[in-house]
N, C-alpha and C. Protein backbone atom coordinates (compact mmCIF):
# COMPACT_ATOMS: atom_id res chain seq x y z
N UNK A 1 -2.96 48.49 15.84
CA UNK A 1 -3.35 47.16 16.27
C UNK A 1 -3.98 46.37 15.11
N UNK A 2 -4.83 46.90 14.28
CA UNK A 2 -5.54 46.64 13.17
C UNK A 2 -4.69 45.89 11.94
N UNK A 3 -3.60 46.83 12.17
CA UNK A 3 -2.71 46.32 10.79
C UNK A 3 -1.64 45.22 11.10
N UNK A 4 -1.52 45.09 12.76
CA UNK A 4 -0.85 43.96 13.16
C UNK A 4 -1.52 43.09 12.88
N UNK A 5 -2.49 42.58 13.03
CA UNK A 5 -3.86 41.76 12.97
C UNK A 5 -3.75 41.22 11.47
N UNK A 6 -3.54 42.18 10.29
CA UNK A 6 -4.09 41.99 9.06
C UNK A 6 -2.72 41.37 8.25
N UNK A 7 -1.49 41.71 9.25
CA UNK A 7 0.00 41.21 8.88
C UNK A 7 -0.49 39.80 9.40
N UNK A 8 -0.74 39.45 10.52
CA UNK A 8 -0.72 37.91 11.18
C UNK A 8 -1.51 36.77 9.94
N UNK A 9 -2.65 37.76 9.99
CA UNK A 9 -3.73 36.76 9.17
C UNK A 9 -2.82 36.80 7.55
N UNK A 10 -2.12 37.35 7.15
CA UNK A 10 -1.80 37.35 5.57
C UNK A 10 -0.35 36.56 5.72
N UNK A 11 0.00 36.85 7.12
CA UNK A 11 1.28 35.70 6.63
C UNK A 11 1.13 33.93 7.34
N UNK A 12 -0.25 34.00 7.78
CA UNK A 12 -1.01 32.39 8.11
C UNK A 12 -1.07 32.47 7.10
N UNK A 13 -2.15 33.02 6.09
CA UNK A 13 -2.53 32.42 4.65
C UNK A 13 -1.48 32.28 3.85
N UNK A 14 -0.25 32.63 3.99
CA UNK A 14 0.74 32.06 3.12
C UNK A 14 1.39 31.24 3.26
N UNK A 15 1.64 30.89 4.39
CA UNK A 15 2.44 29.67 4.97
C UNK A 15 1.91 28.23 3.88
N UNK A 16 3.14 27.57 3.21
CA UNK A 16 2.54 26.53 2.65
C UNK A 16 1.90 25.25 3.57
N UNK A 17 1.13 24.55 2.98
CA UNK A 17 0.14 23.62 3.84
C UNK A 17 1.45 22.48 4.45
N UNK A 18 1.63 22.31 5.67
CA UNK A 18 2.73 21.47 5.92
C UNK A 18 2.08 19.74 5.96
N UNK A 19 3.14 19.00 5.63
CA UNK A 19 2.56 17.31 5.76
C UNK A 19 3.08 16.72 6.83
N UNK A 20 2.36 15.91 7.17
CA UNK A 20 2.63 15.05 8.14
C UNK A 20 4.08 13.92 7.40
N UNK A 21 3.22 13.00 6.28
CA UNK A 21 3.71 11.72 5.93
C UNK A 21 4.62 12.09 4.78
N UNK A 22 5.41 11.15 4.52
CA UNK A 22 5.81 11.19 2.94
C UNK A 22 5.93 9.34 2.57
N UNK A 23 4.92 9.22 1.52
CA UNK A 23 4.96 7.63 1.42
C UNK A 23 5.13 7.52 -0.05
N UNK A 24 5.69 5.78 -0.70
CA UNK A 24 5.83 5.80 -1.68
C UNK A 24 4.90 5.42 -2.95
N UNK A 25 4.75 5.42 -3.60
CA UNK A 25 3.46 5.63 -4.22
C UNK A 25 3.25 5.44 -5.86
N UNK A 26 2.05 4.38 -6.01
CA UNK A 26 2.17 3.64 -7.35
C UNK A 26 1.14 3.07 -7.78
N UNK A 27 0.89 2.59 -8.49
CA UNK A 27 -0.90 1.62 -8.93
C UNK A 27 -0.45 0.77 -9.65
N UNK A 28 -1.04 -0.60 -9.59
CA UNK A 28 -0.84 -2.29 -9.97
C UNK A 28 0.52 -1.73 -10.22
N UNK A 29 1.55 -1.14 -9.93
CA UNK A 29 2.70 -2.12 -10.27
C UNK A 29 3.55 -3.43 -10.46
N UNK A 30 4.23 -3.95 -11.62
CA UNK A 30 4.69 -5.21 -11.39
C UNK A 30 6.12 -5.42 -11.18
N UNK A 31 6.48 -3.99 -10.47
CA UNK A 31 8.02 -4.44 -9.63
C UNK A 31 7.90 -3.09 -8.93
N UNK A 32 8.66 -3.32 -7.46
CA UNK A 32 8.56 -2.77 -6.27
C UNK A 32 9.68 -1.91 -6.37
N UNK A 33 10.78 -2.13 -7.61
CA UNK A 33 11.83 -0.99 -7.66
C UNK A 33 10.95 0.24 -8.45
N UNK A 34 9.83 0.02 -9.36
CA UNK A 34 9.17 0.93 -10.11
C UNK A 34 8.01 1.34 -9.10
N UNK A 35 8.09 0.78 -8.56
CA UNK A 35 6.98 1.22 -7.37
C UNK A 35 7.33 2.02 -6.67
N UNK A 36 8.84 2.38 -6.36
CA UNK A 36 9.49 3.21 -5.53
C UNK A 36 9.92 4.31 -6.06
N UNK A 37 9.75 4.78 -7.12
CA UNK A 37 10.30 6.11 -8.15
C UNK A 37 9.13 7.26 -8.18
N UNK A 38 8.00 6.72 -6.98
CA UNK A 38 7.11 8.25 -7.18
C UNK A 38 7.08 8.35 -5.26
N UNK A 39 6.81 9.47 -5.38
CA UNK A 39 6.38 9.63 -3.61
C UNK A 39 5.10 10.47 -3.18
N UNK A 40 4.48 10.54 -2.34
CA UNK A 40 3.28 11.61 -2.48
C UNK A 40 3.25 11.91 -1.01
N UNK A 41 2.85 13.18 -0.96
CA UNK A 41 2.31 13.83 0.65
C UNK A 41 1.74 13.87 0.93
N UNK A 42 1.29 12.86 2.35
CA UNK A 42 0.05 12.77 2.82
C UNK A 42 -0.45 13.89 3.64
N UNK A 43 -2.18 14.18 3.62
CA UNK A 43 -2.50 15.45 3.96
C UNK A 43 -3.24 15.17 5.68
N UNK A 44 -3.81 14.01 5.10
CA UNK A 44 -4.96 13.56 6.31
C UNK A 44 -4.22 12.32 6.75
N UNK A 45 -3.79 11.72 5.96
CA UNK A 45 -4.38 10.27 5.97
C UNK A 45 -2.74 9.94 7.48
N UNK A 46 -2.85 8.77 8.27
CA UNK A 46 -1.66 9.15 9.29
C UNK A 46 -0.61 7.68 8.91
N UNK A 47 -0.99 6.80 7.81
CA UNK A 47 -0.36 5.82 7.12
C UNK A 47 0.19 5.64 6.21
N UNK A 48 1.32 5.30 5.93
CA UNK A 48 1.90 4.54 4.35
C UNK A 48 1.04 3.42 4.36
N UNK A 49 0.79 2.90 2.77
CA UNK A 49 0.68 1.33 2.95
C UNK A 49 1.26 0.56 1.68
N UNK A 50 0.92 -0.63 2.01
CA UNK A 50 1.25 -1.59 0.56
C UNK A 50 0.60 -2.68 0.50
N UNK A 51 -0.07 -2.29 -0.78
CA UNK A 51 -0.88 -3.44 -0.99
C UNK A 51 -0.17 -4.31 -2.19
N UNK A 52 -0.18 -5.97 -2.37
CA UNK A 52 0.12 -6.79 -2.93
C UNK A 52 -0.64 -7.43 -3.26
N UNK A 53 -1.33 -7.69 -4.52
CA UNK A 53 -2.33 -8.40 -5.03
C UNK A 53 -1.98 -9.65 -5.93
N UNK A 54 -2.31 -10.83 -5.77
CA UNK A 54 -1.71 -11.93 -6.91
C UNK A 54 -3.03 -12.87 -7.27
N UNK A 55 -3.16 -12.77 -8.44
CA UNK A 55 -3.76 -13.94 -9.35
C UNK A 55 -3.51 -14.47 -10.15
N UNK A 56 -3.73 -16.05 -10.16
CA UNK A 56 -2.94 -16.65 -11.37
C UNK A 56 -1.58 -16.42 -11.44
N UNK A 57 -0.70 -16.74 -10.29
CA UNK A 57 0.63 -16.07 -10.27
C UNK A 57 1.16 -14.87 -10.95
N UNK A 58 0.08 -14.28 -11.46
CA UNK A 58 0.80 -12.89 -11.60
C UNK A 58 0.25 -11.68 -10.38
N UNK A 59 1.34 -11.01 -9.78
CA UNK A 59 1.29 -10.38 -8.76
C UNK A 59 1.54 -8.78 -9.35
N UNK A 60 0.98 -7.82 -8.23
CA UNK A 60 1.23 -6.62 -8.56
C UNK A 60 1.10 -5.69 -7.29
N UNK A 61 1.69 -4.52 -7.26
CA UNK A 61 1.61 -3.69 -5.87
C UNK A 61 1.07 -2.37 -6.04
N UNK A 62 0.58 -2.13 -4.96
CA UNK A 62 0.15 -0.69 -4.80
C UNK A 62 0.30 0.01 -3.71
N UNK A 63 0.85 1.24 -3.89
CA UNK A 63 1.38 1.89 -2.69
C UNK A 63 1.00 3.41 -2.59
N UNK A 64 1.03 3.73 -1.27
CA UNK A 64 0.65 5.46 -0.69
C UNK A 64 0.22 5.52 0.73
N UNK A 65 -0.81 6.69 0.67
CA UNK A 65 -1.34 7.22 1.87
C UNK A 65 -2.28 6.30 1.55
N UNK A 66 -2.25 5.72 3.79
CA UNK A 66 -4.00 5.35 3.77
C UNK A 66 -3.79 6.00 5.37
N UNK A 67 -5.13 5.23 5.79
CA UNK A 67 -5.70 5.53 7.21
C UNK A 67 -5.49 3.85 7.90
N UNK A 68 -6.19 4.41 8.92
CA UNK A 68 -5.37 2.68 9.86
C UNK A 68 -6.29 1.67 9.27
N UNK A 69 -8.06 2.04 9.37
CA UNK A 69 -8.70 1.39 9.44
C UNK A 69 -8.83 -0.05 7.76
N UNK A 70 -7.45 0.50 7.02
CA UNK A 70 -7.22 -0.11 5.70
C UNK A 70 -5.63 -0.85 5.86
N UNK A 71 -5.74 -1.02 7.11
CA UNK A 71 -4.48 -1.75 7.82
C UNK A 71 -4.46 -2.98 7.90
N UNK A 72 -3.12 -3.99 7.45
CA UNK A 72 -3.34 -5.65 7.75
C UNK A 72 -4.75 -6.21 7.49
N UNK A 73 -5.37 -6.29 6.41
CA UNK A 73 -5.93 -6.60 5.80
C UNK A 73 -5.53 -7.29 4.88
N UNK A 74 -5.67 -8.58 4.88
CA UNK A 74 -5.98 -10.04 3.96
C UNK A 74 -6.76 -10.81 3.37
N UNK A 75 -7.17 -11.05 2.16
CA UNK A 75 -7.77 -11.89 1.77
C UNK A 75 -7.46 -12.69 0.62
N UNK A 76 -7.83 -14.39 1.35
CA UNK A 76 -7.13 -15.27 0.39
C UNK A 76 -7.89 -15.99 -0.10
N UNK A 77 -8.23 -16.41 -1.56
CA UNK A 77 -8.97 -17.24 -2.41
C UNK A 77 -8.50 -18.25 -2.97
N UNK A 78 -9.15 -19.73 -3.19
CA UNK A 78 -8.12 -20.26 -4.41
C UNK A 78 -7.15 -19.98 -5.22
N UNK A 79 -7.36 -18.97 -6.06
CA UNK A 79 -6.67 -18.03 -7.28
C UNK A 79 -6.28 -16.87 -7.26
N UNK A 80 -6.56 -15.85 -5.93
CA UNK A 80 -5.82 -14.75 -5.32
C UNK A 80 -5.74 -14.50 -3.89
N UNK A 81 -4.66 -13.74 -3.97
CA UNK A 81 -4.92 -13.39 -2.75
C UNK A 81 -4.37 -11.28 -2.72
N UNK A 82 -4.72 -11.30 -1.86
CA UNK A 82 -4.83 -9.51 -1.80
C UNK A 82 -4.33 -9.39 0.09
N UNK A 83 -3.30 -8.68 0.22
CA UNK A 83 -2.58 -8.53 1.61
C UNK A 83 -2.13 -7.05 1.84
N UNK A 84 -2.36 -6.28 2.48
CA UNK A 84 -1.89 -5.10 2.85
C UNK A 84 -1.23 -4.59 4.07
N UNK A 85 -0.23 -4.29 4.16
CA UNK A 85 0.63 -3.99 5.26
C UNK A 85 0.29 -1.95 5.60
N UNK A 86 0.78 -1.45 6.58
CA UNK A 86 1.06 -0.24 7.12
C UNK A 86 2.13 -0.01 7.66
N UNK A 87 2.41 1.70 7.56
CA UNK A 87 3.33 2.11 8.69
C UNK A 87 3.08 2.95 9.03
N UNK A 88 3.89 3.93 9.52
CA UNK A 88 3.80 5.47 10.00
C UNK A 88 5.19 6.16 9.73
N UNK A 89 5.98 5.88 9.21
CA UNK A 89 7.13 6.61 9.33
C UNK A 89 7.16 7.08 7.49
N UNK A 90 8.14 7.99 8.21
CA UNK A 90 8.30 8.89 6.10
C UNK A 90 8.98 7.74 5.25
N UNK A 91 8.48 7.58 3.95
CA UNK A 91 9.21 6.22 3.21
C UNK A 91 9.31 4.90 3.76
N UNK A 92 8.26 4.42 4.38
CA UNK A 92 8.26 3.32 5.49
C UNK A 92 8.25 2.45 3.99
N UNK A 93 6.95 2.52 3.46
CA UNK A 93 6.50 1.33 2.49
C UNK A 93 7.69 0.75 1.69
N UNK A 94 8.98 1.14 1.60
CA UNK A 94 9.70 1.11 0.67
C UNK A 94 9.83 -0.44 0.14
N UNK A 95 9.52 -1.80 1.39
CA UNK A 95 9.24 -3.05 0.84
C UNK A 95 7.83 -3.03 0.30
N UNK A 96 7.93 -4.13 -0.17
CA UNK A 96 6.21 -4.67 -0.45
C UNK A 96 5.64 -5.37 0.53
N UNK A 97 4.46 -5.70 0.73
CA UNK A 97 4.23 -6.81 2.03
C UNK A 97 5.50 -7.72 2.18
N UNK A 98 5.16 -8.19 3.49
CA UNK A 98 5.81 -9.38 4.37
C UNK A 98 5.62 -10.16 3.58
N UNK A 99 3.99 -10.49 3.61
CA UNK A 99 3.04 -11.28 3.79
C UNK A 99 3.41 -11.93 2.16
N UNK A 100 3.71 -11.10 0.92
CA UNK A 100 3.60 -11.60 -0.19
C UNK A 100 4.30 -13.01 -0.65
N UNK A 101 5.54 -13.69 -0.19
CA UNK A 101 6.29 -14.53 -0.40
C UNK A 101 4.78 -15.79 0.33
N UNK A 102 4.44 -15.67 1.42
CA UNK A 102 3.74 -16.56 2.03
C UNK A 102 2.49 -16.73 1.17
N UNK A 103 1.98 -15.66 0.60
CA UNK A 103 0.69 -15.70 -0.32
C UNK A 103 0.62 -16.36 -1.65
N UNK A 104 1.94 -16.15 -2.20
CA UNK A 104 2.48 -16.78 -3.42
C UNK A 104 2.67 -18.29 -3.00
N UNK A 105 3.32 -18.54 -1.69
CA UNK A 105 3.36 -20.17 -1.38
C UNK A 105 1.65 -20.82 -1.44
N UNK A 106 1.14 -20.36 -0.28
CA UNK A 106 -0.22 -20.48 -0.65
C UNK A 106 -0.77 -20.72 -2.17
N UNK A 107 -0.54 -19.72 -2.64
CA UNK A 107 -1.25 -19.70 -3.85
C UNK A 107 -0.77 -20.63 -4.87
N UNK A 108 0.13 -21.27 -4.49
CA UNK A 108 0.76 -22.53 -5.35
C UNK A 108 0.05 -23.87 -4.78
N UNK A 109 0.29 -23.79 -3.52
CA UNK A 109 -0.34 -24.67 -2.47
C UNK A 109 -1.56 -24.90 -3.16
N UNK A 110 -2.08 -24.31 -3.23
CA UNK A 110 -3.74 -24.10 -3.52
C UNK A 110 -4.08 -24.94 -5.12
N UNK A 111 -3.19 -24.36 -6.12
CA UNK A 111 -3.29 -24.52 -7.00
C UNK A 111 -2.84 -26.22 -6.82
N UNK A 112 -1.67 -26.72 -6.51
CA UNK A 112 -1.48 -28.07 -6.75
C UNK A 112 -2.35 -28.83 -6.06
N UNK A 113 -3.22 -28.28 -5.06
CA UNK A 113 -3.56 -28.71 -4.48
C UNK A 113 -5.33 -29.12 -5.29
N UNK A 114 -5.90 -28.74 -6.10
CA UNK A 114 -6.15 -28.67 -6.94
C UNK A 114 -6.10 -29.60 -8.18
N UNK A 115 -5.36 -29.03 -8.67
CA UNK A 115 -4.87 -30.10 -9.83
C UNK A 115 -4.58 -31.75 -9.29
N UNK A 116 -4.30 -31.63 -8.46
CA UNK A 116 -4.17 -33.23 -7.41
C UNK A 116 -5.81 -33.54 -7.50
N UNK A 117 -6.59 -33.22 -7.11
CA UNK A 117 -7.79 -33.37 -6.69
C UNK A 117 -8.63 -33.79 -8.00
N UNK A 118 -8.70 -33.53 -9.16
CA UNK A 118 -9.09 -33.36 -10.58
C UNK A 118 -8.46 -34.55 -10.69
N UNK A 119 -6.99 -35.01 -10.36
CA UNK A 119 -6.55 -36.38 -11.25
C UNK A 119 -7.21 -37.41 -10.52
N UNK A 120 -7.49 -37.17 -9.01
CA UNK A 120 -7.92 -38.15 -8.58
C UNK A 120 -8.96 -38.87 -9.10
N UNK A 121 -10.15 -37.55 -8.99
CA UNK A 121 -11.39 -37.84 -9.54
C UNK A 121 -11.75 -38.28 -10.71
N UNK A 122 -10.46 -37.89 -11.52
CA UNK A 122 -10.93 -39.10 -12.85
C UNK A 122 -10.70 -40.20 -13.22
């Protein structure tokens, strides 16, 4: 009985650690096809995500494991804006935000909007 016991427990401890997620995965990237050439396994976390960051019209992405509570999260400034999308499925992230085409309008918006304002005033 003993050595059944000591077979069970030695072939749990070998079993490799299984994953839930498989998401795609990158830091400030500045294109979403190079953003897509790494992948990582999530252990905990039960999300892909993608984050899209732009200032000064230059934009960049970041992608992997998160948790929900780092979900659809936006924030927009004069001169940036920062938008993050989620999913749950394996290789979900494979776009970049939705949201990024609308943030970039904005962020033009903003800017002419701006520069209008300066000519007035002088």
């Amino acid at each position: 009985m003993k050595a059944h016991l000591l077979v069970l427990i030695l072939g749990c401890l070998s079993v490799k650690t299984a994953y839930g997620l498989q998401c795609y995965s990158c830091t400030l990237s500045l294109s979403n096809t190079d953003c897509n050439k790494n992948t990582q396994n999530c252990t905990i976390e039960t999300s892909c995500y993608s984050t899209v960051t732009s200032a000064l019209g230059i934009s960049s992405i970041t992608k992997g494991c998160g948790v929900s509570t780092m979900c659809s999260s936006n924030i927009n400034v004069v001169v940036a804006s920062t938008s993050t999308t989620c999913c749950s499925t394996n290789l979900c992230n494979v776009n970049s935000s939705s949201t990024f085409s609308l943030n970039v309008l904005l962020l033009a918006a903003c800017a002419v909007a701006l520069f209008m304002s300066k000519k007035i005033t002088e």
